[in-house]
Protein backbone atom coordinates (compact mmCIF):
# COMPACT_ATOMS: atom_id res chain seq x y z
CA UNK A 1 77.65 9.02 -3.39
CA UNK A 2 79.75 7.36 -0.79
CA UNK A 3 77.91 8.22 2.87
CA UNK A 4 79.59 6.67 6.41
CA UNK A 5 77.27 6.17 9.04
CA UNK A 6 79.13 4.79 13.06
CA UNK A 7 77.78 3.38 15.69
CA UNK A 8 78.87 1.64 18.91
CA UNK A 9 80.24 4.66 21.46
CA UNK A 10 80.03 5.04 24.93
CA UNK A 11 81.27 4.77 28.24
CA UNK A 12 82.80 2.03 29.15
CA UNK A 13 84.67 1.14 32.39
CA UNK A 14 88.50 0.60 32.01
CA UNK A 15 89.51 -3.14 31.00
CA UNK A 16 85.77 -2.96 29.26
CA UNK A 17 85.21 -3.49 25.73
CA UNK A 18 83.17 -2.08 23.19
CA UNK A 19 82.69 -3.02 19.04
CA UNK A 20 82.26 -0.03 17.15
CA UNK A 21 80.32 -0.69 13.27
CA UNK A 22 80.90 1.46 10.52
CA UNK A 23 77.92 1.45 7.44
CA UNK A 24 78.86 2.28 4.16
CA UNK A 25 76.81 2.94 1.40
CA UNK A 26 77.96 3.41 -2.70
CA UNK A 27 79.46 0.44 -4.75
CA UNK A 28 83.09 1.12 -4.20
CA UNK A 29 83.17 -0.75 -0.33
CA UNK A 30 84.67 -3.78 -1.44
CA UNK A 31 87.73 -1.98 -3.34
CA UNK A 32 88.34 0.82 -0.41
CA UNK A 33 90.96 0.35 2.51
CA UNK A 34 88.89 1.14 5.18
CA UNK A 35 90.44 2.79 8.39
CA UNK A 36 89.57 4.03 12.19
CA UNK A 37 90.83 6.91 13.05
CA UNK A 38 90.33 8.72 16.70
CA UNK A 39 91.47 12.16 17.84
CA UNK A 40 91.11 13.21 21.46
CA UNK A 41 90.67 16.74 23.06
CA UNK A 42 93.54 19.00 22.20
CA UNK A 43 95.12 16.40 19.63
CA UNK A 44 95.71 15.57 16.19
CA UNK A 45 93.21 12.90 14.77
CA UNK A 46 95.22 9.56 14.78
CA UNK A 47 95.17 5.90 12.56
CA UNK A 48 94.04 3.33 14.92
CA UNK A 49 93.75 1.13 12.55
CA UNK A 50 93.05 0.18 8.75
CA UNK A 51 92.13 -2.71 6.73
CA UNK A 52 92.43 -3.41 2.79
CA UNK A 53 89.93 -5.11 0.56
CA UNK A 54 92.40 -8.10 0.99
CA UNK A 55 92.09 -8.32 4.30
CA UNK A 56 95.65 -7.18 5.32
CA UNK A 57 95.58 -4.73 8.43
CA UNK A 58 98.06 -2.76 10.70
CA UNK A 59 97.41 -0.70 13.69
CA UNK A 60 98.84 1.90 15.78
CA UNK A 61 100.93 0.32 18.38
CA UNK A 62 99.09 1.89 21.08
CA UNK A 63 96.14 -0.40 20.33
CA UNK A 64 98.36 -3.74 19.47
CA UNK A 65 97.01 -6.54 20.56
CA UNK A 66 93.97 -5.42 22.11
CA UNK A 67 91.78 -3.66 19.18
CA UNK A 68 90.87 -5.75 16.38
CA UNK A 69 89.46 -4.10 12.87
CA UNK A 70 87.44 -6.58 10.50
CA UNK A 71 85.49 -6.18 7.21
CA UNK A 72 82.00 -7.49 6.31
CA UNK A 73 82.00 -7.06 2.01
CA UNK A 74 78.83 -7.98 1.75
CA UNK A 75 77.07 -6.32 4.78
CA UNK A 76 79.20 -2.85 3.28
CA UNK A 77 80.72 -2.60 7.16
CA UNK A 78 83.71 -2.39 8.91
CA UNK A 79 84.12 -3.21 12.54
CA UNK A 80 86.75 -2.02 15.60
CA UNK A 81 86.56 -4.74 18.29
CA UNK A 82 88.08 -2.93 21.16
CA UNK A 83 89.19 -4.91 24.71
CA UNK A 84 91.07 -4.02 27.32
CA UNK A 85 90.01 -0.14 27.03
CA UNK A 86 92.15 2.32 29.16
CA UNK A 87 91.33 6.14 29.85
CA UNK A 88 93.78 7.12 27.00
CA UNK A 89 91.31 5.49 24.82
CA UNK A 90 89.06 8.06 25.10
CA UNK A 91 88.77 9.87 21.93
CA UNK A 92 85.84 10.65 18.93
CA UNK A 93 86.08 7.83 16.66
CA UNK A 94 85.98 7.89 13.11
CA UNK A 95 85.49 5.99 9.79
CA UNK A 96 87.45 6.33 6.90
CA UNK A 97 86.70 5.04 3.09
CA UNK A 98 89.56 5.59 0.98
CA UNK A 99 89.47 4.41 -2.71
CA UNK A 100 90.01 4.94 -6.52
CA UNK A 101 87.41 3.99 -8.98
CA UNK A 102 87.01 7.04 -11.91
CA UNK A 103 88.02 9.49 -9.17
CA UNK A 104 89.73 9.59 -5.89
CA UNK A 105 87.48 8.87 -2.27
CA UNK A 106 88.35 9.73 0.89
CA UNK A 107 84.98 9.86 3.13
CA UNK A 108 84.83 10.16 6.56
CA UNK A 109 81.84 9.12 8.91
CA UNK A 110 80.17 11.52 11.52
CA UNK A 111 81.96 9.82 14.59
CA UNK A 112 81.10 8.39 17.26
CA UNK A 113 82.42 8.87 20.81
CA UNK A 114 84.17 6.29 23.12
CA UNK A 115 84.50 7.44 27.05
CA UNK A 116 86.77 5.09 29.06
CA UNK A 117 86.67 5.71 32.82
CA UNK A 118 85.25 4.35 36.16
């Protein structure tokens, strides 16, 4: 059984950062694309970004060049490095495990929420 466990929220002032970890647990981490997902009050849950077992990543362009996502194979974690937060950043954050192996995964964590404002 593939479980999801975040960590890393808060409140943060704007042009703060925060680094958001994601703890998987199962034997299928190190096939799985592994995505960050956020959805805000009164909107649709969002990609903020995703990374593949190769390494190869692509983010929403609201995030571009300040959020970075990284991988940890060993460790079973995936990371969000976010700088330069702004109040629009404010959301409930979430990790995503999608993978084949026998049958089809898609997990998602408990999230965690990220508060940007002064």
């Amino acid at each position: 059984q593939v479980q999801l466990v975040e960590s890393g929220g808060g409140l943060v002032q704007p042009g703060g950062s925060l680094r958001l970890s994601c703890a998987a647990s199962g034997s299928i981490f190190s096939i799985a694309v592994m995505g960050w997902y956020r959805q805000a009050p009164g909107k649709e849950r969002e990609l903020v970004a995703a990374i593949t077992s190769a390494h190869i990543t692509n983010y929403a362009d609201s995030v571009k060049g300040r959020f970075t996502i990284s991988r940890d194979n060993a460790l079973k974690e995936v990371y969000l490095q976010m700088n330069s937060l702004k109040p629009e950043d404010t959301a409930v954050y979430y990790c995503n495990l999608r993978a084949t192996w026998a049958k089809q995964y898609d997990v998602w964590g408990q999230g965690t929420q990220v508060t940007v404002s002064s």
